[in-house]
PDB file of N, CA and C in Angstrom:
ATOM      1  N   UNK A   1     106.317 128.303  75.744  1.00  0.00           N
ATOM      2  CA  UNK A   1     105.190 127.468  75.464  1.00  0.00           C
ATOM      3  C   UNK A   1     105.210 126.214  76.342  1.00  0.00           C
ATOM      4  N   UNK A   2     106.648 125.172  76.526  1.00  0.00           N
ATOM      5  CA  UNK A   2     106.708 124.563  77.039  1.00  0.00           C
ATOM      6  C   UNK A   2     107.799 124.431  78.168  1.00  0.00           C
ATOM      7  N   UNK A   3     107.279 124.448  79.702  1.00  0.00           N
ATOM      8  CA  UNK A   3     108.474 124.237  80.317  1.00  0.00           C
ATOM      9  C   UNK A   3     109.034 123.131  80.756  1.00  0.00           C
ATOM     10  N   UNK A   4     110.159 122.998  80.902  1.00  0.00           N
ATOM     11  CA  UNK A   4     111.219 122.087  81.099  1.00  0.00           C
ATOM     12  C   UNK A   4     110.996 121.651  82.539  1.00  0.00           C
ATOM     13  N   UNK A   5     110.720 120.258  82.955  1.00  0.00           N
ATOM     14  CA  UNK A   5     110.352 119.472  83.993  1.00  0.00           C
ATOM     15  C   UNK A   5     111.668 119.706  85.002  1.00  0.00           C
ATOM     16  N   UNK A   6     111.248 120.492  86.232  1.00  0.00           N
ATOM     17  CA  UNK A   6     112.708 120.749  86.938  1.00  0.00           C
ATOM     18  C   UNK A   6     113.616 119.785  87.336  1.00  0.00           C
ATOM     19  N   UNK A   7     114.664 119.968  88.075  1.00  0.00           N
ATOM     20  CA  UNK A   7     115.977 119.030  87.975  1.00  0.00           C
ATOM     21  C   UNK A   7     115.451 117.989  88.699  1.00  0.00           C
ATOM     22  N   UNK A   8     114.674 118.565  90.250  1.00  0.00           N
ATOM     23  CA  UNK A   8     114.655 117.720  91.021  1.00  0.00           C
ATOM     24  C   UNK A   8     113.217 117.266  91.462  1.00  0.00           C
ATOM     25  N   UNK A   9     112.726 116.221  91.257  1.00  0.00           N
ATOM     26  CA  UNK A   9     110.794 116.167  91.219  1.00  0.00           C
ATOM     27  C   UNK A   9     110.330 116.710  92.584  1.00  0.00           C
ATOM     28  N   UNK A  10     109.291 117.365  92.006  1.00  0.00           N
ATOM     29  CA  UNK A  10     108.321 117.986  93.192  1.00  0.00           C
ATOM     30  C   UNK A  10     107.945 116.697  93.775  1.00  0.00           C
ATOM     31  N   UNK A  11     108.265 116.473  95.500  1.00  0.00           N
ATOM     32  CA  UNK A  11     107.932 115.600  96.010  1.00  0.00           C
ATOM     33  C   UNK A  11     106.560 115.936  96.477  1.00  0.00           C
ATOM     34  N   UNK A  12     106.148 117.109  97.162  1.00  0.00           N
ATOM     35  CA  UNK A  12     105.180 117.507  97.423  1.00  0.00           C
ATOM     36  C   UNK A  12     104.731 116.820  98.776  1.00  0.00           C
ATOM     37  N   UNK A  13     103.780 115.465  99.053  1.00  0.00           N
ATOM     38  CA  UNK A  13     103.276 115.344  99.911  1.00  0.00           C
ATOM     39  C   UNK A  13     103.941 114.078  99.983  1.00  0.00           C
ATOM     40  N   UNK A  14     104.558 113.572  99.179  1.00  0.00           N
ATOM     41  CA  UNK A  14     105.382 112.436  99.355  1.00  0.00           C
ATOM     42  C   UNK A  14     107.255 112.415 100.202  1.00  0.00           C
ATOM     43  N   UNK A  15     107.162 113.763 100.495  1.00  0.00           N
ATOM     44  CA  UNK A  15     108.392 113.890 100.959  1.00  0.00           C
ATOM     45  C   UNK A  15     108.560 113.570 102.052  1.00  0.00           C
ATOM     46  N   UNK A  16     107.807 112.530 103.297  1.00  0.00           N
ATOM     47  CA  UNK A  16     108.124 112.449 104.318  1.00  0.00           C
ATOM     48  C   UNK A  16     108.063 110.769 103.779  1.00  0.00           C
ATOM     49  N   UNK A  17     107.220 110.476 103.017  1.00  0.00           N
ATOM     50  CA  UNK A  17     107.434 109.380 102.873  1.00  0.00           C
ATOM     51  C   UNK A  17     108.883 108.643 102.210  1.00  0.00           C
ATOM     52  N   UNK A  18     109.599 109.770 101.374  1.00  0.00           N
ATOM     53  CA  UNK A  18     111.220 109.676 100.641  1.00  0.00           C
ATOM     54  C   UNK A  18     112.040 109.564 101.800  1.00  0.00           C
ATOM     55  N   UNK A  19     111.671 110.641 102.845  1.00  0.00           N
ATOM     56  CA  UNK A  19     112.836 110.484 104.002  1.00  0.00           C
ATOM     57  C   UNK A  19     112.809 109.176 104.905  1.00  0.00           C
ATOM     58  N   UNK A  20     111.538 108.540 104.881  1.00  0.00           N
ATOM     59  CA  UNK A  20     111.299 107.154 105.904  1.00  0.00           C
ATOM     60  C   UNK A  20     112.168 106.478 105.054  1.00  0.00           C
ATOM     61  N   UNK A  21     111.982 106.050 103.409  1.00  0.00           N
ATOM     62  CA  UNK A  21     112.991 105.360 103.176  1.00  0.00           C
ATOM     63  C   UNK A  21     114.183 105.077 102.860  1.00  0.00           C
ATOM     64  N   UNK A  22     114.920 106.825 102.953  1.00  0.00           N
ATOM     65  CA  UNK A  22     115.858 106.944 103.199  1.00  0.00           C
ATOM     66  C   UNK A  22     116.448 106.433 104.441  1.00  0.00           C
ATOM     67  N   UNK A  23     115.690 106.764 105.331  1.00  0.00           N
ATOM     68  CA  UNK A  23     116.252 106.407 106.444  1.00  0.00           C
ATOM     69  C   UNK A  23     116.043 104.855 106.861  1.00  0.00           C
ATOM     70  N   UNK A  24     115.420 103.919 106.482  1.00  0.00           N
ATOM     71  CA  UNK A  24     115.165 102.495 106.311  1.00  0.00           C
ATOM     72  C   UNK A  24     116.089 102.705 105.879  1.00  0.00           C
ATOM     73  N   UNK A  25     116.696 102.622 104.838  1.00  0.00           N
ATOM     74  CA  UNK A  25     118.044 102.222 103.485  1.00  0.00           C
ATOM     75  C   UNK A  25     119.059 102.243 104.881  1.00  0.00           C
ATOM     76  N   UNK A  26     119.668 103.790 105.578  1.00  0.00           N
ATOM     77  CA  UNK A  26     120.819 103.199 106.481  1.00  0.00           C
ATOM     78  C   UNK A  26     120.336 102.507 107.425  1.00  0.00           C
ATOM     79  N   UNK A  27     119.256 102.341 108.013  1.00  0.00           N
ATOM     80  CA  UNK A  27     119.179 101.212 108.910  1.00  0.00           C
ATOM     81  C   UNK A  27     119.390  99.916 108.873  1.00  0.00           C
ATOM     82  N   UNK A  28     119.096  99.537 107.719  1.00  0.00           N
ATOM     83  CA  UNK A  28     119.046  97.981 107.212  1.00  0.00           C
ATOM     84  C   UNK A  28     120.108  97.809 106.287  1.00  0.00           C
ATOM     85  N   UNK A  29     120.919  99.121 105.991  1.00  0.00           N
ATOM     86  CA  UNK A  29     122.042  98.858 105.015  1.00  0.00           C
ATOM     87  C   UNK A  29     122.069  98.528 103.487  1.00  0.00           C
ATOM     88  N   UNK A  30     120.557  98.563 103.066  1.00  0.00           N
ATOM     89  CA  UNK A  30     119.971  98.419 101.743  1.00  0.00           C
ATOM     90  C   UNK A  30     120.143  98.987 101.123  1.00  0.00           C
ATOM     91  N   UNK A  31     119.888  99.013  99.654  1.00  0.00           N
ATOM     92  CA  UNK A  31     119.750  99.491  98.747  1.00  0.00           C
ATOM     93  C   UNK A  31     117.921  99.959  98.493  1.00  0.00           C
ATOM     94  N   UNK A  32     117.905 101.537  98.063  1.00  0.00           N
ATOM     95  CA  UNK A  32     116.916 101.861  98.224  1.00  0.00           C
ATOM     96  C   UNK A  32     115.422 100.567  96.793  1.00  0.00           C
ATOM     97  N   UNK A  33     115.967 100.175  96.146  1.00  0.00           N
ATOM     98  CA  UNK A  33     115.542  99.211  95.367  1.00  0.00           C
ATOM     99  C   UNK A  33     114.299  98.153  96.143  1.00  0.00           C
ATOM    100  N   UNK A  34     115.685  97.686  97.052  1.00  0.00           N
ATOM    101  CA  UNK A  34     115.518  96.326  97.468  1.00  0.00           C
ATOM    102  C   UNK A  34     114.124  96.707  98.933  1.00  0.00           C
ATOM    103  N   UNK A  35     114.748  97.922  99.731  1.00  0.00           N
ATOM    104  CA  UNK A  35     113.673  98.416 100.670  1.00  0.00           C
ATOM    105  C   UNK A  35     112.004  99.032 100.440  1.00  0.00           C
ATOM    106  N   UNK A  36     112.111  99.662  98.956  1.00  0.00           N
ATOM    107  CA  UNK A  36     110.903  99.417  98.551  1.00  0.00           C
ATOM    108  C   UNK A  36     110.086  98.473  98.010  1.00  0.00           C
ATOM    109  N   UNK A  37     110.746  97.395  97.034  1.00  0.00           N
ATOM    110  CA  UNK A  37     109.961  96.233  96.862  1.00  0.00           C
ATOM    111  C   UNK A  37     109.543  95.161  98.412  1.00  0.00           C
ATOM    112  N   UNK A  38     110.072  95.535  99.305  1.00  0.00           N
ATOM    113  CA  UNK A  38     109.947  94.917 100.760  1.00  0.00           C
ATOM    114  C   UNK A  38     108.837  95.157 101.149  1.00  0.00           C
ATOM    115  N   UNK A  39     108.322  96.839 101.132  1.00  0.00           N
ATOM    116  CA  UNK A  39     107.245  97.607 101.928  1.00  0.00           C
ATOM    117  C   UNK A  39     106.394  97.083 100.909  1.00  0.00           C
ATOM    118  N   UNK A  40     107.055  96.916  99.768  1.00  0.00           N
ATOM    119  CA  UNK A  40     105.050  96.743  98.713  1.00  0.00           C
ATOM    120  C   UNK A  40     104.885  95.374  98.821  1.00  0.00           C
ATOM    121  N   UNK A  41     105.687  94.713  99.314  1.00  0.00           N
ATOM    122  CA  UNK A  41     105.431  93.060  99.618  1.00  0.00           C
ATOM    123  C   UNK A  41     104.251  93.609 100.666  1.00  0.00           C
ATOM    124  N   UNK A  42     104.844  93.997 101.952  1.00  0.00           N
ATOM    125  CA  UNK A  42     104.282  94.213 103.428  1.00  0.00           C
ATOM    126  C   UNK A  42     102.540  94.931 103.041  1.00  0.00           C
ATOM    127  N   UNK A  43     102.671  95.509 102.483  1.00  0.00           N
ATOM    128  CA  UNK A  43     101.166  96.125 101.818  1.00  0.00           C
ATOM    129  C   UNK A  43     100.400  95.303 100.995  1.00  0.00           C
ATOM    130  N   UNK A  44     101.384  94.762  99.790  1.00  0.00           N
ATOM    131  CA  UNK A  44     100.260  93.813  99.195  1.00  0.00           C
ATOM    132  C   UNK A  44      99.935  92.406 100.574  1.00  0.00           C
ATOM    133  N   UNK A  45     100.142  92.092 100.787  1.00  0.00           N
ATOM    134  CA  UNK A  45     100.065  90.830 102.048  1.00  0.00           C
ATOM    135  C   UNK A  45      99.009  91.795 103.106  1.00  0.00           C
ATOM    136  N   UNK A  46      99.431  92.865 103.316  1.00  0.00           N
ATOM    137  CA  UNK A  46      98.712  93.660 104.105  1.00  0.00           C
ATOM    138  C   UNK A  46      96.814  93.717 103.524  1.00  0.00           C
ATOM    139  N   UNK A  47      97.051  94.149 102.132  1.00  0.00           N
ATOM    140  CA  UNK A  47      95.587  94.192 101.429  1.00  0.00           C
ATOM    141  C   UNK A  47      94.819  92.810 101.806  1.00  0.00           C
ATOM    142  N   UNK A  48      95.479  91.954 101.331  1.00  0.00           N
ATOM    143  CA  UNK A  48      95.086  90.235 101.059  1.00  0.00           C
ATOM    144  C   UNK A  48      94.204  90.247 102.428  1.00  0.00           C
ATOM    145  N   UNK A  49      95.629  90.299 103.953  1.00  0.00           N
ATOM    146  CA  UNK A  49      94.610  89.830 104.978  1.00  0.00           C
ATOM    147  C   UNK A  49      92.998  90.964 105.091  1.00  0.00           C
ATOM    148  N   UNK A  50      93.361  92.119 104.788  1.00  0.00           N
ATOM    149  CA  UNK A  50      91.843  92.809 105.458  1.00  0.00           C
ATOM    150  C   UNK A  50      90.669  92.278 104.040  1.00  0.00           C
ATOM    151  N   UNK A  51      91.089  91.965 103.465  1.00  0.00           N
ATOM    152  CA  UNK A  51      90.191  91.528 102.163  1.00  0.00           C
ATOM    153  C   UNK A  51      89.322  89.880 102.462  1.00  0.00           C
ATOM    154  N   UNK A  52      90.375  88.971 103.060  1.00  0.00           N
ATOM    155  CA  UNK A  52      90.408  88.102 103.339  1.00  0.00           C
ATOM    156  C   UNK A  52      89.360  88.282 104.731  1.00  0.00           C
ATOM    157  N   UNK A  53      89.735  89.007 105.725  1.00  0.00           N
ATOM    158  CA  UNK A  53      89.124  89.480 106.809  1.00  0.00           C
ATOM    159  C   UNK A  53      87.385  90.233 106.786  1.00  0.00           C
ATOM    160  N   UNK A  54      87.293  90.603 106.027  1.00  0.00           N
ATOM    161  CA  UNK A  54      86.224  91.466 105.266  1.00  0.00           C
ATOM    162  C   UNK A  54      85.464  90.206 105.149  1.00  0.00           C
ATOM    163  N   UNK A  55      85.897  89.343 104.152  1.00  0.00           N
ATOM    164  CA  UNK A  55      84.705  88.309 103.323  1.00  0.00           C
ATOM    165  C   UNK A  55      84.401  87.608 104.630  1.00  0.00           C
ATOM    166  N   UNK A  56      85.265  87.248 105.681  1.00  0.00           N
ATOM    167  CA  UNK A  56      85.242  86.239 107.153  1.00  0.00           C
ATOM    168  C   UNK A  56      83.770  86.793 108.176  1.00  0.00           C
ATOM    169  N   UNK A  57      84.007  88.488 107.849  1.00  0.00           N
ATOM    170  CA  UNK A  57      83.044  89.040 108.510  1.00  0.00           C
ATOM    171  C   UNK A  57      81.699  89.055 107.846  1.00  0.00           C
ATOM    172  N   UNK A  58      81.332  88.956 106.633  1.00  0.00           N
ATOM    173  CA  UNK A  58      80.358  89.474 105.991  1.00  0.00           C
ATOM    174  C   UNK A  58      79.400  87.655 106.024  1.00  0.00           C
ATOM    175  N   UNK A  59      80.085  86.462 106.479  1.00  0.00           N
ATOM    176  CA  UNK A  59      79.397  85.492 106.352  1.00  0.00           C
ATOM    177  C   UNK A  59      78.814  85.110 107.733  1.00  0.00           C
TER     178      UNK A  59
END
């Protein structure tokens, strides 16, 4: 009736994105923690400017 969620998560289309930050982690010597709250800094800051950029254009 119900199956059991397998061992290891279906990465699916996200699996190239697991290996970039795997491979960030030995580059920078991080902890995989610390290298993703980094990139979602770099993205949220990333949103801000084209948002910011957007309203610059529309006046």
């Amino acid at each position: 009736m119900f199956a059991l969620p397998p061992d290891e998560p279906d990465l699916g289309d996200l699996q190239p994105l697991a290996e970039a930050i795997e491979e960030l982690c030995a580059i920078l010597d991080g902890d995989r923690e610390a290298v993703i709250e980094g990139l979602a800094e770099i993205l949220r800051r990333r949103i801000a400017f084209e948002a910011l950029k957007q309203e610059i254009e529309w006046e």
